[in-house]
PDB file of N, CA and C in Angstrom:
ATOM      1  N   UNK A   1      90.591-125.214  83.318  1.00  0.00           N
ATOM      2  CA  UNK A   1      90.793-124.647  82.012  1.00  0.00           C
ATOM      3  C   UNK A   1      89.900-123.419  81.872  1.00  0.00           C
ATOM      4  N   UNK A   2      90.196-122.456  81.284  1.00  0.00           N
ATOM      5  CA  UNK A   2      89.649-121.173  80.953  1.00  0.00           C
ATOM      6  C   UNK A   2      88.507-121.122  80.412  1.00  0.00           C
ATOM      7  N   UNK A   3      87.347-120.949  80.250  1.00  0.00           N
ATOM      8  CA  UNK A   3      86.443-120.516  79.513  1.00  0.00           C
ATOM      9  C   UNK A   3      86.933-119.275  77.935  1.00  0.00           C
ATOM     10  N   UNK A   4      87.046-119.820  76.350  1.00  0.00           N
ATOM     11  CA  UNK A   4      87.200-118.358  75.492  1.00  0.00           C
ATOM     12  C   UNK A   4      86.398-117.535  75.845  1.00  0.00           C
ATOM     13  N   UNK A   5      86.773-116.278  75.650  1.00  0.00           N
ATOM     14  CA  UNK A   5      86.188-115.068  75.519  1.00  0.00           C
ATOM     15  C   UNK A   5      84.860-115.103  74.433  1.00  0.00           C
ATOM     16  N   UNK A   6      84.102-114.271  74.819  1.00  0.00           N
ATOM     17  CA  UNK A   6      83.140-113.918  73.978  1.00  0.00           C
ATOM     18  C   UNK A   6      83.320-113.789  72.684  1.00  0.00           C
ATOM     19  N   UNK A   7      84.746-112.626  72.572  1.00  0.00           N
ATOM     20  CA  UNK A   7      85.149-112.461  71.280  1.00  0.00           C
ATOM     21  C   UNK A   7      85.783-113.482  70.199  1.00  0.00           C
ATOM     22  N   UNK A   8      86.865-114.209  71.285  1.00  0.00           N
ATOM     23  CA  UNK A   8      86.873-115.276  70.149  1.00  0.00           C
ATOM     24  C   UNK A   8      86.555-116.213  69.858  1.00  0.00           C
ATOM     25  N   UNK A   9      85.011-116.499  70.686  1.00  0.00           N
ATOM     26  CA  UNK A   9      84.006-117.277  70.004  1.00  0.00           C
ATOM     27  C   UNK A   9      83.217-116.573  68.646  1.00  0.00           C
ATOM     28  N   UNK A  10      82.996-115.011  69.070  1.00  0.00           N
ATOM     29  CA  UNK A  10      82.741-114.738  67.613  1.00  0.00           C
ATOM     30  C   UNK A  10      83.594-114.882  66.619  1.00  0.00           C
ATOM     31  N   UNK A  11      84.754-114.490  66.550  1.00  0.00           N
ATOM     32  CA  UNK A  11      86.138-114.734  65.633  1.00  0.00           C
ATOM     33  C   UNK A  11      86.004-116.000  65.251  1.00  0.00           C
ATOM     34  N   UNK A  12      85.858-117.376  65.830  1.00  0.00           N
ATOM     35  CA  UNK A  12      85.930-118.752  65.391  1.00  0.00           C
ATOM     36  C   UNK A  12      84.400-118.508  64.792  1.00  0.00           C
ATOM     37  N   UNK A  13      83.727-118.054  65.194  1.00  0.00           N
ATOM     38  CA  UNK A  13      82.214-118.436  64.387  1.00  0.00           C
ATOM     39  C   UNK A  13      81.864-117.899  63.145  1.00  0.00           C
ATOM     40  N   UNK A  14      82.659-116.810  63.014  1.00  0.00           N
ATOM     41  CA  UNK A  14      82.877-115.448  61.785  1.00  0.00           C
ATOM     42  C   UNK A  14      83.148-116.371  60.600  1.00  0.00           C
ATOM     43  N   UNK A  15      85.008-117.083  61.187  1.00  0.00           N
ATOM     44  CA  UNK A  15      85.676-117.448  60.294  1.00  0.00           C
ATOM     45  C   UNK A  15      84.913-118.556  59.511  1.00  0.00           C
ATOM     46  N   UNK A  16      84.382-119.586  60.460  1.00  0.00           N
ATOM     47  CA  UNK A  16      83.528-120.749  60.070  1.00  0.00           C
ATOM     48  C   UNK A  16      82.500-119.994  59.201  1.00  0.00           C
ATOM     49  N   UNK A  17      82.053-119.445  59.385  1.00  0.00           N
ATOM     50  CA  UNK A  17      80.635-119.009  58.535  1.00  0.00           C
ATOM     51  C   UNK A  17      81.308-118.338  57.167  1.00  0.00           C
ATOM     52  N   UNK A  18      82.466-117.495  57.306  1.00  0.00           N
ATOM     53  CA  UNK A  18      82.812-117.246  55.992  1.00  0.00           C
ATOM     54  C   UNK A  18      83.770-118.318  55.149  1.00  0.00           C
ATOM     55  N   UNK A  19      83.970-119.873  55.645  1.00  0.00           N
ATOM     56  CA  UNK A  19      84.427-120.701  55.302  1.00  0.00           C
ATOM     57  C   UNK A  19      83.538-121.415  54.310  1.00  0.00           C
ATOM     58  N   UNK A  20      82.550-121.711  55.364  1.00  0.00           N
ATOM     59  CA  UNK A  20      81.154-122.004  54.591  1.00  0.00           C
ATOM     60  C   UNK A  20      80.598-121.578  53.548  1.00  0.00           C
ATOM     61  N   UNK A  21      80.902-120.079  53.025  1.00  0.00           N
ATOM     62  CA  UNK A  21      79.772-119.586  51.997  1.00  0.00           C
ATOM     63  C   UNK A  21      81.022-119.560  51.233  1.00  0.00           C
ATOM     64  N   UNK A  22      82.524-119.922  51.321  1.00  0.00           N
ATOM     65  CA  UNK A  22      83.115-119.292  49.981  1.00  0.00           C
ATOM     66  C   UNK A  22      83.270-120.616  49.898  1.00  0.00           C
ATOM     67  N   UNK A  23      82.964-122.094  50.494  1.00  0.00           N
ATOM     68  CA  UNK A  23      83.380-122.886  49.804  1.00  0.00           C
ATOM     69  C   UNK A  23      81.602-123.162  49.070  1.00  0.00           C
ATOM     70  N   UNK A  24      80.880-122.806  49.309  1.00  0.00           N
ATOM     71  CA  UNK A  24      79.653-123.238  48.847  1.00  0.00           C
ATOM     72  C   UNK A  24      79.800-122.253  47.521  1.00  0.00           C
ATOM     73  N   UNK A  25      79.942-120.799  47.928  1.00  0.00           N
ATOM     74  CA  UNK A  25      80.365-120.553  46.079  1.00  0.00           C
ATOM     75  C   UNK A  25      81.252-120.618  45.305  1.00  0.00           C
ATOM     76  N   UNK A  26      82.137-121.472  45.628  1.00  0.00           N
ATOM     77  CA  UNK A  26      82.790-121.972  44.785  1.00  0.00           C
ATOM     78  C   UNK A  26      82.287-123.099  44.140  1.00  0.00           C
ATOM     79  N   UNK A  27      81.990-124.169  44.744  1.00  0.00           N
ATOM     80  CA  UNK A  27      81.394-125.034  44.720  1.00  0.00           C
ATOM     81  C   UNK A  27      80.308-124.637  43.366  1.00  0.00           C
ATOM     82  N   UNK A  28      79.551-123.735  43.653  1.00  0.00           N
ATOM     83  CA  UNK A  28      78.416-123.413  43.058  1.00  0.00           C
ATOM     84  C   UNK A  28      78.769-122.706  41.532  1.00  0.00           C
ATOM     85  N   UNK A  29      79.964-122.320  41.288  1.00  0.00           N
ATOM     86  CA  UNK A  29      80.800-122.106  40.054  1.00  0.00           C
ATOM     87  C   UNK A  29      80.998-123.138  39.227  1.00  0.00           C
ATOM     88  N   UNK A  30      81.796-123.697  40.128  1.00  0.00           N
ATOM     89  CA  UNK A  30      81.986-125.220  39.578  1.00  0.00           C
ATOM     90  C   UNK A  30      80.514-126.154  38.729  1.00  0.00           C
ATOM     91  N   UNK A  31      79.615-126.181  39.419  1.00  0.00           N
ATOM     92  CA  UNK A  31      78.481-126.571  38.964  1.00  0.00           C
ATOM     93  C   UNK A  31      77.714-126.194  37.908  1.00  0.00           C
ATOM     94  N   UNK A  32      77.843-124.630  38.064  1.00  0.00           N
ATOM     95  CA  UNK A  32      77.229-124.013  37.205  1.00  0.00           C
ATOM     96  C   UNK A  32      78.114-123.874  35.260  1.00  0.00           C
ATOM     97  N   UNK A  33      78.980-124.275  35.786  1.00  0.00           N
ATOM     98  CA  UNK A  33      79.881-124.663  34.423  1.00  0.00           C
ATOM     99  C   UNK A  33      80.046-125.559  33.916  1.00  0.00           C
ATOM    100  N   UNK A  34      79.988-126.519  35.123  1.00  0.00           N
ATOM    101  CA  UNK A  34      79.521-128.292  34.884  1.00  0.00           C
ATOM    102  C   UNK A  34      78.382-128.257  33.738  1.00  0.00           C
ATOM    103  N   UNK A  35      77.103-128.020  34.509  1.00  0.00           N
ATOM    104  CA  UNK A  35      75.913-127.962  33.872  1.00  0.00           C
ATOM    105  C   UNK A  35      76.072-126.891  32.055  1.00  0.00           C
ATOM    106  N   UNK A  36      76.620-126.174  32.478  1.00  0.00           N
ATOM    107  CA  UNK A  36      76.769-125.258  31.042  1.00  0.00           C
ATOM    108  C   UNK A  36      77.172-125.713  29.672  1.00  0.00           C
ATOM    109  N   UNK A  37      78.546-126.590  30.268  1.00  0.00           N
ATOM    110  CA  UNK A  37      79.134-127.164  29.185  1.00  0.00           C
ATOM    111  C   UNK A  37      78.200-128.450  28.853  1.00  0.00           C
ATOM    112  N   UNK A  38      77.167-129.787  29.823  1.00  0.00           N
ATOM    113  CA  UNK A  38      76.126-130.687  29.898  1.00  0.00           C
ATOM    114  C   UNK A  38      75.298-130.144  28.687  1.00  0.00           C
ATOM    115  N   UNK A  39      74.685-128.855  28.930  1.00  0.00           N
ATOM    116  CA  UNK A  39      73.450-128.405  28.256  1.00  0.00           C
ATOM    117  C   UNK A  39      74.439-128.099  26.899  1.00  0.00           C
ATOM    118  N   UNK A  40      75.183-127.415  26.981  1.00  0.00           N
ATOM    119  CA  UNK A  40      75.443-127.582  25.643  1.00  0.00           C
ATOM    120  C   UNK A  40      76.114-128.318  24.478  1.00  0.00           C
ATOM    121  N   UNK A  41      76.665-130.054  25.089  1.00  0.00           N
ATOM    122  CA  UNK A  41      76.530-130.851  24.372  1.00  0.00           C
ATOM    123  C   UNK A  41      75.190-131.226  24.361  1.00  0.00           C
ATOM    124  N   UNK A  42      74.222-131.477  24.571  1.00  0.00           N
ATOM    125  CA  UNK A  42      72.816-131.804  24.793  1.00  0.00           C
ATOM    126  C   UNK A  42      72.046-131.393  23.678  1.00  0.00           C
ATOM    127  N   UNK A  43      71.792-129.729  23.580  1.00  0.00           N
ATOM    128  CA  UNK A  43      71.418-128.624  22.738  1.00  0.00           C
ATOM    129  C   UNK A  43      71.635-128.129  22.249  1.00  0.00           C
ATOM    130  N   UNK A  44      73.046-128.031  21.530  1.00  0.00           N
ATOM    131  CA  UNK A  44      73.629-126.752  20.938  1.00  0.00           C
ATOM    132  C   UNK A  44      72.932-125.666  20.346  1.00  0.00           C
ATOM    133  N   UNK A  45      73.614-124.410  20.769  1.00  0.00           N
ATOM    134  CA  UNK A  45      72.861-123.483  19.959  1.00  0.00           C
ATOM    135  C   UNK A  45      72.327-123.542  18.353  1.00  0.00           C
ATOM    136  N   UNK A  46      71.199-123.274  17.808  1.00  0.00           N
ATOM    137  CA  UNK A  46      70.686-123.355  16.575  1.00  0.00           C
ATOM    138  C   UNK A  46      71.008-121.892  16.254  1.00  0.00           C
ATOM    139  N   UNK A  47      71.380-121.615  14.991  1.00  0.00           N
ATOM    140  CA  UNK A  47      72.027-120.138  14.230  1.00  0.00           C
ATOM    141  C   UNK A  47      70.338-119.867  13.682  1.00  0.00           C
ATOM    142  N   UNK A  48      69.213-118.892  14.045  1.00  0.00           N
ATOM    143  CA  UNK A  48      68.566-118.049  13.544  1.00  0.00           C
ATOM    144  C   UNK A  48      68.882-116.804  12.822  1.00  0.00           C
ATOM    145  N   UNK A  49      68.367-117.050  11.110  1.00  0.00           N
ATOM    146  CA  UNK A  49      68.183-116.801  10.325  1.00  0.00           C
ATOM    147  C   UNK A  49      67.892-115.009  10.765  1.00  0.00           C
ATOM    148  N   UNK A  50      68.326-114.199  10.575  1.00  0.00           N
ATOM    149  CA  UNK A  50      68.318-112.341  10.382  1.00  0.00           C
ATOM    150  C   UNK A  50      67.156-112.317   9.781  1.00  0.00           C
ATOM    151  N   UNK A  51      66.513-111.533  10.992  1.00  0.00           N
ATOM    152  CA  UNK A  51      64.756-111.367   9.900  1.00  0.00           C
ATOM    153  C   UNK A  51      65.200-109.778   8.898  1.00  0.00           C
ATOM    154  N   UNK A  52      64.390-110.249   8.014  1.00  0.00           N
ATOM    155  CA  UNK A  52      64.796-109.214   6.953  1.00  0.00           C
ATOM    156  C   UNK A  52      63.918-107.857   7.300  1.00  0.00           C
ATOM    157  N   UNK A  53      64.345-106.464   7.638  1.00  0.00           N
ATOM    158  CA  UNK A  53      63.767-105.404   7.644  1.00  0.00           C
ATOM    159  C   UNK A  53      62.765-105.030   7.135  1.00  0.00           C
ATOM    160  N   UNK A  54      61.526-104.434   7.815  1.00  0.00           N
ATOM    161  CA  UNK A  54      59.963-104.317   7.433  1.00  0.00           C
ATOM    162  C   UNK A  54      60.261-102.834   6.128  1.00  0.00           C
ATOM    163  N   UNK A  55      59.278-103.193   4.957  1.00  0.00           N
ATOM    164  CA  UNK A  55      59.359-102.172   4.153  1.00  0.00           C
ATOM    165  C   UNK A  55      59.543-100.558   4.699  1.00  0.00           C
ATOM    166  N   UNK A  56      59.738 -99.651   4.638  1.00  0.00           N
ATOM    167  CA  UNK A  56      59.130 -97.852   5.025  1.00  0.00           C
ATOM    168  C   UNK A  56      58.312 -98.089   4.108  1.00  0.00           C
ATOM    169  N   UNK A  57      57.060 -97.558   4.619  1.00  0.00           N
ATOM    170  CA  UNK A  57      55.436 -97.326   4.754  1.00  0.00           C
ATOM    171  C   UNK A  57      55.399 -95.811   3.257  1.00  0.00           C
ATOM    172  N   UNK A  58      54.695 -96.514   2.755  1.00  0.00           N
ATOM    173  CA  UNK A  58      54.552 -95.265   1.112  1.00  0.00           C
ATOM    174  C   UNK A  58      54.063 -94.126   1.944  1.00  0.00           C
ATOM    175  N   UNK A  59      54.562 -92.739   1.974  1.00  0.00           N
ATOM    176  CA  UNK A  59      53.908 -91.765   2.061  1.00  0.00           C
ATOM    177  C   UNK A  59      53.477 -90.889   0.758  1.00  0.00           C
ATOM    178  N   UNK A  60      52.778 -90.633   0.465  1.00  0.00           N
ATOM    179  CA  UNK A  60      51.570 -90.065  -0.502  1.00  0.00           C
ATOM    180  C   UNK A  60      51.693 -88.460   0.082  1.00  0.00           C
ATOM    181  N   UNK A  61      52.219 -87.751   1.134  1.00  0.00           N
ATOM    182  CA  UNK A  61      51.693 -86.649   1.102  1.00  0.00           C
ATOM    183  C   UNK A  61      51.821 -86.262   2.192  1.00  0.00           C
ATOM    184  N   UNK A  62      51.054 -84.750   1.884  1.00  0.00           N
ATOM    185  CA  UNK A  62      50.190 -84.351   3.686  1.00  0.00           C
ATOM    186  C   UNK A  62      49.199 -83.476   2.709  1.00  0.00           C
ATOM    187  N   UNK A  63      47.902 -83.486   3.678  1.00  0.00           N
ATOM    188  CA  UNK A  63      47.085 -83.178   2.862  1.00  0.00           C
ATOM    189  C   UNK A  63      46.873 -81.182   3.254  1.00  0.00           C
ATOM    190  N   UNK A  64      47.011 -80.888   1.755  1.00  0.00           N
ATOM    191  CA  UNK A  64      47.315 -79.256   2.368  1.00  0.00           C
ATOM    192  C   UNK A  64      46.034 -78.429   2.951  1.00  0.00           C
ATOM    193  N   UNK A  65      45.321 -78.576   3.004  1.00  0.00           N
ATOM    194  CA  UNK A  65      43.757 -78.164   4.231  1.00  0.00           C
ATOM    195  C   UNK A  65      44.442 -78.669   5.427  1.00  0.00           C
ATOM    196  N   UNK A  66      45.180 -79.903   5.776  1.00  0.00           N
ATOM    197  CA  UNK A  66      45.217 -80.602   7.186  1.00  0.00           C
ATOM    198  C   UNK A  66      46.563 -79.490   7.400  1.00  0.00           C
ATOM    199  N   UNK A  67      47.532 -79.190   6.579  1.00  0.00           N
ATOM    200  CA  UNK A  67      48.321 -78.395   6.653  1.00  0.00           C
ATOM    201  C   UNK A  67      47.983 -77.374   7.091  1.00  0.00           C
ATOM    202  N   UNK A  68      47.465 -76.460   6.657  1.00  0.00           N
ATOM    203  CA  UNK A  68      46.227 -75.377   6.917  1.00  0.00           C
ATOM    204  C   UNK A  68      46.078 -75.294   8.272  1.00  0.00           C
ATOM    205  N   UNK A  69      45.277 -76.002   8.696  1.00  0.00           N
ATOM    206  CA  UNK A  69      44.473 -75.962   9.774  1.00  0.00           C
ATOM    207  C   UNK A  69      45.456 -76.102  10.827  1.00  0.00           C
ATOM    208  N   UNK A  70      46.563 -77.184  10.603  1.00  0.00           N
ATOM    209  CA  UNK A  70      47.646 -77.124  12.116  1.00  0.00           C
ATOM    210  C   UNK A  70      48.498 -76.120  11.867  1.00  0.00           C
ATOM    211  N   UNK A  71      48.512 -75.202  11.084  1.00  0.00           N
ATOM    212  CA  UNK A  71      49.312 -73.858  11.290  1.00  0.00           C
ATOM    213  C   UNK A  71      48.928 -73.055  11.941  1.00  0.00           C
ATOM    214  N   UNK A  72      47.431 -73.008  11.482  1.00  0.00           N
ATOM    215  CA  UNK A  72      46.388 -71.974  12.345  1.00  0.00           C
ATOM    216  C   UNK A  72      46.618 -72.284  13.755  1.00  0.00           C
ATOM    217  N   UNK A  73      45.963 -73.887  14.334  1.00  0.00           N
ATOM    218  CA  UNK A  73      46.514 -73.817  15.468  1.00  0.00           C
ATOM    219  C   UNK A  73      47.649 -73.954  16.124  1.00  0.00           C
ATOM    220  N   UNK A  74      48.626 -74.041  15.823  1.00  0.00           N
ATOM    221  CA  UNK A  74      49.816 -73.935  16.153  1.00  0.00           C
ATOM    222  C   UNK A  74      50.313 -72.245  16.209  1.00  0.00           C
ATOM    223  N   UNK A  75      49.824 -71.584  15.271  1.00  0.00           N
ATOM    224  CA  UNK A  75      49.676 -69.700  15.921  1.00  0.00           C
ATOM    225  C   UNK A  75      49.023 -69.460  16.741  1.00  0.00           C
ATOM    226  N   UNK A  76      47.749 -69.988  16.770  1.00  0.00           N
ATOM    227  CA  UNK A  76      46.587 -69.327  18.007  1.00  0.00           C
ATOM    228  C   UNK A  76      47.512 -70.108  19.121  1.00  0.00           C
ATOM    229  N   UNK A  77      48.546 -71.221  19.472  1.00  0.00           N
ATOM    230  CA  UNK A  77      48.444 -71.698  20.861  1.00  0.00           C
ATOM    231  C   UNK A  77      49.533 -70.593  21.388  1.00  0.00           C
ATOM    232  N   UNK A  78      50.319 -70.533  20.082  1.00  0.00           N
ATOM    233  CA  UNK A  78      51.640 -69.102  20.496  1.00  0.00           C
ATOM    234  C   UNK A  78      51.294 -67.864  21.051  1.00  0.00           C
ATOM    235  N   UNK A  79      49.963 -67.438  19.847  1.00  0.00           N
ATOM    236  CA  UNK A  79      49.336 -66.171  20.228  1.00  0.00           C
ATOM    237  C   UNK A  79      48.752 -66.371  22.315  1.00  0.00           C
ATOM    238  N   UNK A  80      48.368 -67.480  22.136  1.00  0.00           N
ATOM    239  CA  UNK A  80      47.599 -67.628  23.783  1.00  0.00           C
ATOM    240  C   UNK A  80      48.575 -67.388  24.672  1.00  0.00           C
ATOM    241  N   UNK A  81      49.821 -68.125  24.608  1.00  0.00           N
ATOM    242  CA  UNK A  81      50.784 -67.978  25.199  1.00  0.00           C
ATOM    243  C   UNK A  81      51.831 -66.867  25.838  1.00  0.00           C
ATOM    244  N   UNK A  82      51.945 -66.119  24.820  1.00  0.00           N
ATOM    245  CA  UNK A  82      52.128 -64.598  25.082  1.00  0.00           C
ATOM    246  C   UNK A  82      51.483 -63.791  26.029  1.00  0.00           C
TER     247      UNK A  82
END
């Protein structure tokens, strides 16, 4: 009797190995939906309550000296720039 070829020992070993991983993820679908639907008779989701939006912060102003002063520098960095 013949000895197979090299090749279609790889070909039989290919096929086997990609037999293997699509039945293992399948498999692993299956499970993972198993378990999904488990946990959620178990736990059901609880409905959390909408946190209510933080006030906007009182602004009072800008103080016109602080005004002042970042105009000034905000010209001198233009003037430098030039």
């Amino acid at each position: 009797m013949a000895e197979p070829s090299i090749v279609s020992q790889g070909l039989e070993l290919m096929i086997f190995g990609m037999g293997v991983v699509f039945v293992f993820l399948t498999m692993l679908v299956f499970v993972t939906g198993a378990m999904s639907r488990i946990v959620n008779k178990i736990a059901p989701e609880v409905e959390v309550p909408a946190a209510k939006p933080a006030p906007a912060p009182q602004t009072t102003g800008v103080d016109p000296q602080l005004l002042k002063v970042l105009s000034a520098a905000v010209k001198e960095h233009r003037a430098r720039q030039k």
